[in-house]
N, C-alpha and C. Protein backbone atom coordinates (compact mmCIF):
# COMPACT_ATOMS: atom_id res chain seq x y z
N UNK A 1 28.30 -5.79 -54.86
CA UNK A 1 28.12 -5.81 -56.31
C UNK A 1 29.03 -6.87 -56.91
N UNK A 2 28.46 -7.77 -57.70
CA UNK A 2 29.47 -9.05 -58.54
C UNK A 2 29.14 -8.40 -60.31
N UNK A 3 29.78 -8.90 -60.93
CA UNK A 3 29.39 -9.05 -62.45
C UNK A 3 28.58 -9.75 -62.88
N UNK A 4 28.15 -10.71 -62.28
CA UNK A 4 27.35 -11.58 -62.68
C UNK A 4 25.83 -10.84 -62.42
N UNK A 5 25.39 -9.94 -61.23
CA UNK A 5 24.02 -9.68 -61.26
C UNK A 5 24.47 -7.95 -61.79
N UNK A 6 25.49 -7.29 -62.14
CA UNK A 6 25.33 -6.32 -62.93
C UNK A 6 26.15 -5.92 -63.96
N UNK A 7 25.75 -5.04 -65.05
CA UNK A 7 26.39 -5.01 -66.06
C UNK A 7 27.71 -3.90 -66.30
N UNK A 8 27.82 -3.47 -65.06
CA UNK A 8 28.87 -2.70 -64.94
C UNK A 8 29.54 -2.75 -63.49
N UNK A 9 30.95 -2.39 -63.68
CA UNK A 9 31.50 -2.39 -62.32
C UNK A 9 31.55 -1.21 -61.45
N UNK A 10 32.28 -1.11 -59.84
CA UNK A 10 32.04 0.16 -59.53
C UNK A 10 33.04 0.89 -60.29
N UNK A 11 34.23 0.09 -60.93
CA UNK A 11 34.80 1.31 -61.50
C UNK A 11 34.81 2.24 -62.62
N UNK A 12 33.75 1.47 -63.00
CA UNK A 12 32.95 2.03 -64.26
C UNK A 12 31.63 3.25 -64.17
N UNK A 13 31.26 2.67 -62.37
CA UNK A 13 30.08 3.87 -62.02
C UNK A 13 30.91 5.20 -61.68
N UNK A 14 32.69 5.14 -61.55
CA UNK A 14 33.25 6.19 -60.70
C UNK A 14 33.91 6.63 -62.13
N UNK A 15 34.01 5.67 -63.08
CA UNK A 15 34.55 6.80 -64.38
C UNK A 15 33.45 7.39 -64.98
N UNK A 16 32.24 7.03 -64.81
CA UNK A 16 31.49 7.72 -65.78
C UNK A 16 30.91 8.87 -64.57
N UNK A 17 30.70 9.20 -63.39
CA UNK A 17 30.84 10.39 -62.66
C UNK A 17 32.32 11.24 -62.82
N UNK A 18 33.30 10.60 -63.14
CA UNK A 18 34.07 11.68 -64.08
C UNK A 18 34.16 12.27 -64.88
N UNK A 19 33.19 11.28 -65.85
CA UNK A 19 33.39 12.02 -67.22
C UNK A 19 34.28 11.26 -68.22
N UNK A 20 34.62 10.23 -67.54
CA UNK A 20 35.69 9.37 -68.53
C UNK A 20 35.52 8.70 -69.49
N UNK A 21 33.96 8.53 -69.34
CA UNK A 21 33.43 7.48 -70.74
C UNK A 21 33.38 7.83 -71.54
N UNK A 22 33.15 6.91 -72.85
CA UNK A 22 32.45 7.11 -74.04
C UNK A 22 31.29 7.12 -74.09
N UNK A 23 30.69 8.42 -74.86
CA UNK A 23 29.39 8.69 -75.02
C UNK A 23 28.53 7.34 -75.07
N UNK A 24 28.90 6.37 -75.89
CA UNK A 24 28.04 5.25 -75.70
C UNK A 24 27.89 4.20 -74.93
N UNK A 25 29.27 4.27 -73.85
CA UNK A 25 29.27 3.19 -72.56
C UNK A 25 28.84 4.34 -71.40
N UNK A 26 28.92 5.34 -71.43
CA UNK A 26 28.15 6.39 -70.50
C UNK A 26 27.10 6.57 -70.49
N UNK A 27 26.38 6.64 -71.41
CA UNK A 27 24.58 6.57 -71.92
C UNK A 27 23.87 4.54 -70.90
N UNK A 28 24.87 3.96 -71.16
CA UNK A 28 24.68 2.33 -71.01
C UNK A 28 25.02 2.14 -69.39
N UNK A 29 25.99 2.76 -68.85
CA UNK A 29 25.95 2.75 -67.33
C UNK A 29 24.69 3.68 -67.00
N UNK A 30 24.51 5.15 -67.49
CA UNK A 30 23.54 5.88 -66.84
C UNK A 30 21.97 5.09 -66.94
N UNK A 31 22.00 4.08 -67.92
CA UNK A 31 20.60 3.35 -68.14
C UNK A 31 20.48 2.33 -66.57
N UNK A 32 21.83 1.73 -66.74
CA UNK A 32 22.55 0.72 -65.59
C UNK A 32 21.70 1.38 -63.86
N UNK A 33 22.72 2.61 -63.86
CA UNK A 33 22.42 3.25 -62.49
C UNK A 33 20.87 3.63 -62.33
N UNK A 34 20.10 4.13 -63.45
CA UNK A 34 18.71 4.57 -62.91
C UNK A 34 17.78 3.92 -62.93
N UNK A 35 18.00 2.04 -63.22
CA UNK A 35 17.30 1.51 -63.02
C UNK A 35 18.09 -0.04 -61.66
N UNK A 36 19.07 0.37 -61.53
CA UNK A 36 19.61 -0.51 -60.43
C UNK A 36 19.68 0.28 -58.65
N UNK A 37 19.07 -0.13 -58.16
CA UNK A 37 19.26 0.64 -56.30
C UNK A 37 20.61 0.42 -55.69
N UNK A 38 21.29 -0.49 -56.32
CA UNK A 38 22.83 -1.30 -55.74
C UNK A 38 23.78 -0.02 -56.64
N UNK A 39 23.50 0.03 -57.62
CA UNK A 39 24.47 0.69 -58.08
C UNK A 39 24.23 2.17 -58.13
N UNK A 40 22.93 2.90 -57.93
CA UNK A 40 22.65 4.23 -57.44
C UNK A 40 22.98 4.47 -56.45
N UNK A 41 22.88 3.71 -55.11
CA UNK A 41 23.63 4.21 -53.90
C UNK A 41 25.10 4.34 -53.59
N UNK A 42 25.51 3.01 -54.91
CA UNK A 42 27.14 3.37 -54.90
C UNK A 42 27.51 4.61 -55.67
N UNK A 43 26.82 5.25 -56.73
CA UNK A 43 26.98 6.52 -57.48
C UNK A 43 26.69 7.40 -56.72
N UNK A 44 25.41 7.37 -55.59
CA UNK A 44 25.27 8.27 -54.64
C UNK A 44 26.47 8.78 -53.29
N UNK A 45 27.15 7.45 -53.43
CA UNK A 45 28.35 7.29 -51.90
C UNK A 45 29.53 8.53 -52.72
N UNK A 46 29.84 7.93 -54.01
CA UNK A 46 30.95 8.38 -54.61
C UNK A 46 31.11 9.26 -55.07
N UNK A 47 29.72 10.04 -55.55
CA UNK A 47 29.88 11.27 -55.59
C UNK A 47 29.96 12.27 -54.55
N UNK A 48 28.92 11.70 -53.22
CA UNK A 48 29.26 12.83 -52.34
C UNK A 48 30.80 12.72 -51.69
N UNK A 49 32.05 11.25 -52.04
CA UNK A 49 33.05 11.56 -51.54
C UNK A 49 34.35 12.10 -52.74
N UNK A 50 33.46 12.57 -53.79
CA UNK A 50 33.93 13.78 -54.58
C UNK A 50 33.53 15.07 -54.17
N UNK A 51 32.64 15.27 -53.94
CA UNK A 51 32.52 16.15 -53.53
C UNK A 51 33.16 16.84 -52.21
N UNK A 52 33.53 16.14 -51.18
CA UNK A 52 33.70 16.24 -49.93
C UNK A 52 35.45 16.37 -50.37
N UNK A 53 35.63 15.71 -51.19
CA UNK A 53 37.56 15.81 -51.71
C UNK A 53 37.32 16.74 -52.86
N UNK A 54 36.93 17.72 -52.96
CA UNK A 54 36.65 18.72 -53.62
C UNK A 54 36.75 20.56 -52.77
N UNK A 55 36.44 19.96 -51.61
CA UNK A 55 36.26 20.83 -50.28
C UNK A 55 37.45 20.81 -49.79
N UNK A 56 38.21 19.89 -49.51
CA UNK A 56 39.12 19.68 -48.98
C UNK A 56 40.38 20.25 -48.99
N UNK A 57 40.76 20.89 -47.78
CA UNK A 57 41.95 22.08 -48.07
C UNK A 57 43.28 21.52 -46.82
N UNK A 58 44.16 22.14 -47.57
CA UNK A 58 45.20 21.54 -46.43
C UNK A 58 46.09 22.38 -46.05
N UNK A 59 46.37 23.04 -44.67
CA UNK A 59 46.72 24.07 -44.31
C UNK A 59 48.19 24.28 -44.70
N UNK A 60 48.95 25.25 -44.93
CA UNK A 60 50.07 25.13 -45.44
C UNK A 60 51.09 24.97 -44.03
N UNK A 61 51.84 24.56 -44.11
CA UNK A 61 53.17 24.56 -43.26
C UNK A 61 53.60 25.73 -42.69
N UNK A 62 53.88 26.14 -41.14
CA UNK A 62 54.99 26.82 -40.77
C UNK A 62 55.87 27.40 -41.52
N UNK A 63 56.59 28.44 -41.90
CA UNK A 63 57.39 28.58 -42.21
C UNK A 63 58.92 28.02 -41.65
N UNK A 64 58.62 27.96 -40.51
CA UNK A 64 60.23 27.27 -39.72
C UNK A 64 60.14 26.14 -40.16
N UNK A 65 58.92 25.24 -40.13
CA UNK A 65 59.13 24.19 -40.70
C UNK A 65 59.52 23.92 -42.11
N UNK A 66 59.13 24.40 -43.09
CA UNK A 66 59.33 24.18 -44.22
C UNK A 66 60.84 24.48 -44.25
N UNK A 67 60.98 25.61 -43.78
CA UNK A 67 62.43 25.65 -44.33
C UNK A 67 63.15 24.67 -43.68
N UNK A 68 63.09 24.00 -42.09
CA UNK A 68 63.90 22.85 -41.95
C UNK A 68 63.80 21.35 -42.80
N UNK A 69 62.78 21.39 -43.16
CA UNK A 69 62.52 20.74 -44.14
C UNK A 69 63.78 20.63 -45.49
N UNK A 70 63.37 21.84 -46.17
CA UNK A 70 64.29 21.88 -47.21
C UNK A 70 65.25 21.94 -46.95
N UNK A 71 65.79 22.53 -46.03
CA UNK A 71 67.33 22.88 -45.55
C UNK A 71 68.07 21.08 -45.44
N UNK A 72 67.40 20.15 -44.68
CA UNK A 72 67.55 18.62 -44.47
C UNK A 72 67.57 17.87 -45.57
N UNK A 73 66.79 18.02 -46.55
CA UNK A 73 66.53 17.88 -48.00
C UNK A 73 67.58 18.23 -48.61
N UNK A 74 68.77 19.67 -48.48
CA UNK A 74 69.44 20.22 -49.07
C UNK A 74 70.97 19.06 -48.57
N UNK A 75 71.00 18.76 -47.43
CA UNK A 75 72.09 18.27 -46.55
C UNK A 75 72.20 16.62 -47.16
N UNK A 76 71.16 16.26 -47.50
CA UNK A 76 70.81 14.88 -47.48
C UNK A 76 71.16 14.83 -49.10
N UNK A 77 70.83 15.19 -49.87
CA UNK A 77 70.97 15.39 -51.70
C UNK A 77 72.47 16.46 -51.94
N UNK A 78 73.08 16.59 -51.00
CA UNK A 78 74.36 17.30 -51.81
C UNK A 78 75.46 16.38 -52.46
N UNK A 79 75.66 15.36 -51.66
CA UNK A 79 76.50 14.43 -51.95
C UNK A 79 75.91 13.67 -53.59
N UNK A 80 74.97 13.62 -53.38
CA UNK A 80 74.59 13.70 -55.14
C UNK A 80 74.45 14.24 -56.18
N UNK A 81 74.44 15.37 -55.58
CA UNK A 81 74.48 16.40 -56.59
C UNK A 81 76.24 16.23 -57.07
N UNK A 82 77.35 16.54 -56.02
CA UNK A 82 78.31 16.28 -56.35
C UNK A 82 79.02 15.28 -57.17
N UNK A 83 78.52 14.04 -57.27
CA UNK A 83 78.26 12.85 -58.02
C UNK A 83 77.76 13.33 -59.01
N UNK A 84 76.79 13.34 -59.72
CA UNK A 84 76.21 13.91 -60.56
C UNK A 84 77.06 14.53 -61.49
N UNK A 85 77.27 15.77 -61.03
CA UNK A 85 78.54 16.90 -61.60
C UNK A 85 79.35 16.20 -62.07
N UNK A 86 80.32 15.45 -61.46
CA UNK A 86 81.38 15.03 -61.32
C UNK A 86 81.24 13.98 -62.79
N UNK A 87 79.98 13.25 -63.14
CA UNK A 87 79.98 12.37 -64.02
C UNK A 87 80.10 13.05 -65.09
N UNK A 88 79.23 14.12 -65.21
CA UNK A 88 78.36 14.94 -66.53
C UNK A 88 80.04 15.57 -66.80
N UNK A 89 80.33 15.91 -66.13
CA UNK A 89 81.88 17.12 -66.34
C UNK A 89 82.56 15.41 -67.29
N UNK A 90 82.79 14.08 -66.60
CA UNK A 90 83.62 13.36 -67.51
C UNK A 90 82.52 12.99 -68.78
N UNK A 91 81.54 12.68 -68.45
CA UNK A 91 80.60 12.39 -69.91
C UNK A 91 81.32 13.07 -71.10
N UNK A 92 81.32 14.38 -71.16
CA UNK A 92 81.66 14.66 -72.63
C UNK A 92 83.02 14.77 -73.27
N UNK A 93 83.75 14.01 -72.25
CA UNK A 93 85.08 13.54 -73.02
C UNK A 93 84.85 12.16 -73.75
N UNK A 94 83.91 11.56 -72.86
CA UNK A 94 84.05 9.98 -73.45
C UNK A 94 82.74 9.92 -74.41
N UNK A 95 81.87 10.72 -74.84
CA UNK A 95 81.15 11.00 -75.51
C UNK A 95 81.82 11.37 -77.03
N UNK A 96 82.83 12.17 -76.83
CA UNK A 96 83.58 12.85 -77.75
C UNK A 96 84.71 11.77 -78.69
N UNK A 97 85.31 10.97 -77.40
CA UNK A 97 85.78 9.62 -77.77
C UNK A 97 85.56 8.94 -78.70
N UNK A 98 84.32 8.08 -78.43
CA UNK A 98 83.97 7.29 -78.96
C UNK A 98 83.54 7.61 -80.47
N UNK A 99 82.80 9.24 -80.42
CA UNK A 99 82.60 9.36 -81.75
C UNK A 99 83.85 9.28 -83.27
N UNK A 100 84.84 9.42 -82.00
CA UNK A 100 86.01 9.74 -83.19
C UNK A 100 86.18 8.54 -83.36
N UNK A 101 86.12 7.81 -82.47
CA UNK A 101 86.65 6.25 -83.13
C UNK A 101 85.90 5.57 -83.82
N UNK A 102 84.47 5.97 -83.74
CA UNK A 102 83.63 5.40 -84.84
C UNK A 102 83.96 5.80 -85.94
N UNK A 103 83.75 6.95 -86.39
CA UNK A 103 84.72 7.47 -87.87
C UNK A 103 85.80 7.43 -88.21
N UNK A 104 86.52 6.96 -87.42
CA UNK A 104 88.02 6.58 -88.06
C UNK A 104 87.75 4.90 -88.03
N UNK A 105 87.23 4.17 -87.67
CA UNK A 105 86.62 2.98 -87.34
C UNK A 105 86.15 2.98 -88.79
N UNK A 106 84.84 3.89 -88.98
CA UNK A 106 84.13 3.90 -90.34
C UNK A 106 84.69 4.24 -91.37
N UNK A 107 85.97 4.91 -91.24
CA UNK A 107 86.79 6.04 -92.56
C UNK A 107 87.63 4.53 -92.89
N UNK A 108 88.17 3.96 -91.78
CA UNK A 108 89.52 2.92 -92.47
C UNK A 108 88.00 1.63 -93.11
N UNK A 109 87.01 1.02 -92.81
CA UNK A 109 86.40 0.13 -93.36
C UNK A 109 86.01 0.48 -94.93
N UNK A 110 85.53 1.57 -94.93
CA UNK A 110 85.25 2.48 -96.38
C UNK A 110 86.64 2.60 -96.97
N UNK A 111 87.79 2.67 -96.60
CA UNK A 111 88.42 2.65 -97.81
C UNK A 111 89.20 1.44 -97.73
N UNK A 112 89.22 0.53 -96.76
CA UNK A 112 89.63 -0.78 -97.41
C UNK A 112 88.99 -1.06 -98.32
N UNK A 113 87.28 -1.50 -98.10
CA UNK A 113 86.63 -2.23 -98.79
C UNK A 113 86.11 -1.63 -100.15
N UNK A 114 86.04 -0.33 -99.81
CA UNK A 114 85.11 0.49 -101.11
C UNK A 114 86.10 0.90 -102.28
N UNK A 115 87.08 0.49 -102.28
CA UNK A 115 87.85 1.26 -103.79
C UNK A 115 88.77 0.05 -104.56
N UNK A 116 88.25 -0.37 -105.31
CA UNK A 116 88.27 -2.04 -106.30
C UNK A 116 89.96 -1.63 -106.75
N UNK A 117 90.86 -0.43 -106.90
CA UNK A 117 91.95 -0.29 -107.47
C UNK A 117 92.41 -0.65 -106.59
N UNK A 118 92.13 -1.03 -105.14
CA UNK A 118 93.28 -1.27 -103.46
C UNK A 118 93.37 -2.20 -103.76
N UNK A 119 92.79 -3.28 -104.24
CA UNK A 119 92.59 -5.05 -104.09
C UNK A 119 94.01 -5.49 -104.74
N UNK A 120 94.22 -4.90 -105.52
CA UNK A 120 95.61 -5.74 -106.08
C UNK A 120 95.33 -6.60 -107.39
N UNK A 121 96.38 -7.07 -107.90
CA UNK A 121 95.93 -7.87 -109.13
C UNK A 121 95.33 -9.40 -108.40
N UNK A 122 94.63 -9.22 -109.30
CA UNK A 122 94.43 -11.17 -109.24
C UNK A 122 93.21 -11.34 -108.29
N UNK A 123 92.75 -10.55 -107.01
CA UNK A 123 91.47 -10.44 -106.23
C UNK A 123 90.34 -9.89 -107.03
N UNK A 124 89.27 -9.96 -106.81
CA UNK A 124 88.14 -9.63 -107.38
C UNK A 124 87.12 -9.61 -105.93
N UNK A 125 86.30 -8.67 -106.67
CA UNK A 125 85.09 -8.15 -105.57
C UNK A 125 84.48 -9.36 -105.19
N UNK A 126 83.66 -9.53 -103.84
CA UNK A 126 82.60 -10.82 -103.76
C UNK A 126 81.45 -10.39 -104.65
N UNK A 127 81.55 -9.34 -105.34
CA UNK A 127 80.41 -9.37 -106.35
C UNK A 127 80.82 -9.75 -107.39
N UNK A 128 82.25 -9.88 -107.88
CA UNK A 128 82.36 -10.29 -109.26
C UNK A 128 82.83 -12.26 -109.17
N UNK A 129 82.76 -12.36 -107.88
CA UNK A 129 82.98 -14.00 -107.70
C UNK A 129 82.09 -14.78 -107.65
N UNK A 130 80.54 -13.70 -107.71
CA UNK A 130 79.25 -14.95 -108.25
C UNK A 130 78.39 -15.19 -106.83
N UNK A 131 78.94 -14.69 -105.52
CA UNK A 131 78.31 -14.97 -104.64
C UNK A 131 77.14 -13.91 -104.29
């Protein structure tokens, strides 16, 4: 199948056997497929390998296995977990930090700049200097 001899692609014949289209590009492939043989046999392939992955079951695991599984899983991820901890436990000191220094950061800029009686004689605001 090219674009050039049809008006839709296959991945357009495998969304609209999903269900993915829009009512009006779904109506326009289904016109597509029941009058094209190239692209009915590909709607024909793909649905029966929906269907067939629809069937499809997968036996569960051993129990011995699974648990060596997780248990290896457990051995292999502790050392990160410990890491982990170890950050989150310092995070909310330096979280806590910084906020204070922003407001004391923000408290000393607000009252330098914001109260016209601090300036002293003879200074004037940059609003009263015209700029």
């Amino acid at each position: 199948m090219n674009s050039a001899t049809h008006q839709v692609t296959p991945e357009e014949v495998m969304a609209f056997l999903d269900g993915e289209l829009s009512s009006a590009r779904a109506q326009s492939v289904f016109e597509h497929v029941k009058h094209c043989a190239d692209c009915a046999s590909l709607a024909a392939e793909l649905g029966n390998t929906q269907r067939q992955l629809a069937t499809w079951r997968v036996d569960a695991l051993p129990s011995r296995v699974e648990s060596a599984v997780f248990e290896r899983l457990d051995q292999q991820n502790a050392p990160l977990r410990k890491a982990t901890w170890k950050w989150i436990g310092v995070r909310p000191l330096l979280t806590v930090s910084g906020v204070a220094a922003a407001l004391v950061i923000g408290f000393l800029f607000a009252t330098v700049s914001g109260f016209p009686e601090r300036r002293g004689p003879g200074r004037r605001h940059y609003s009263q200097a015209g700029f």
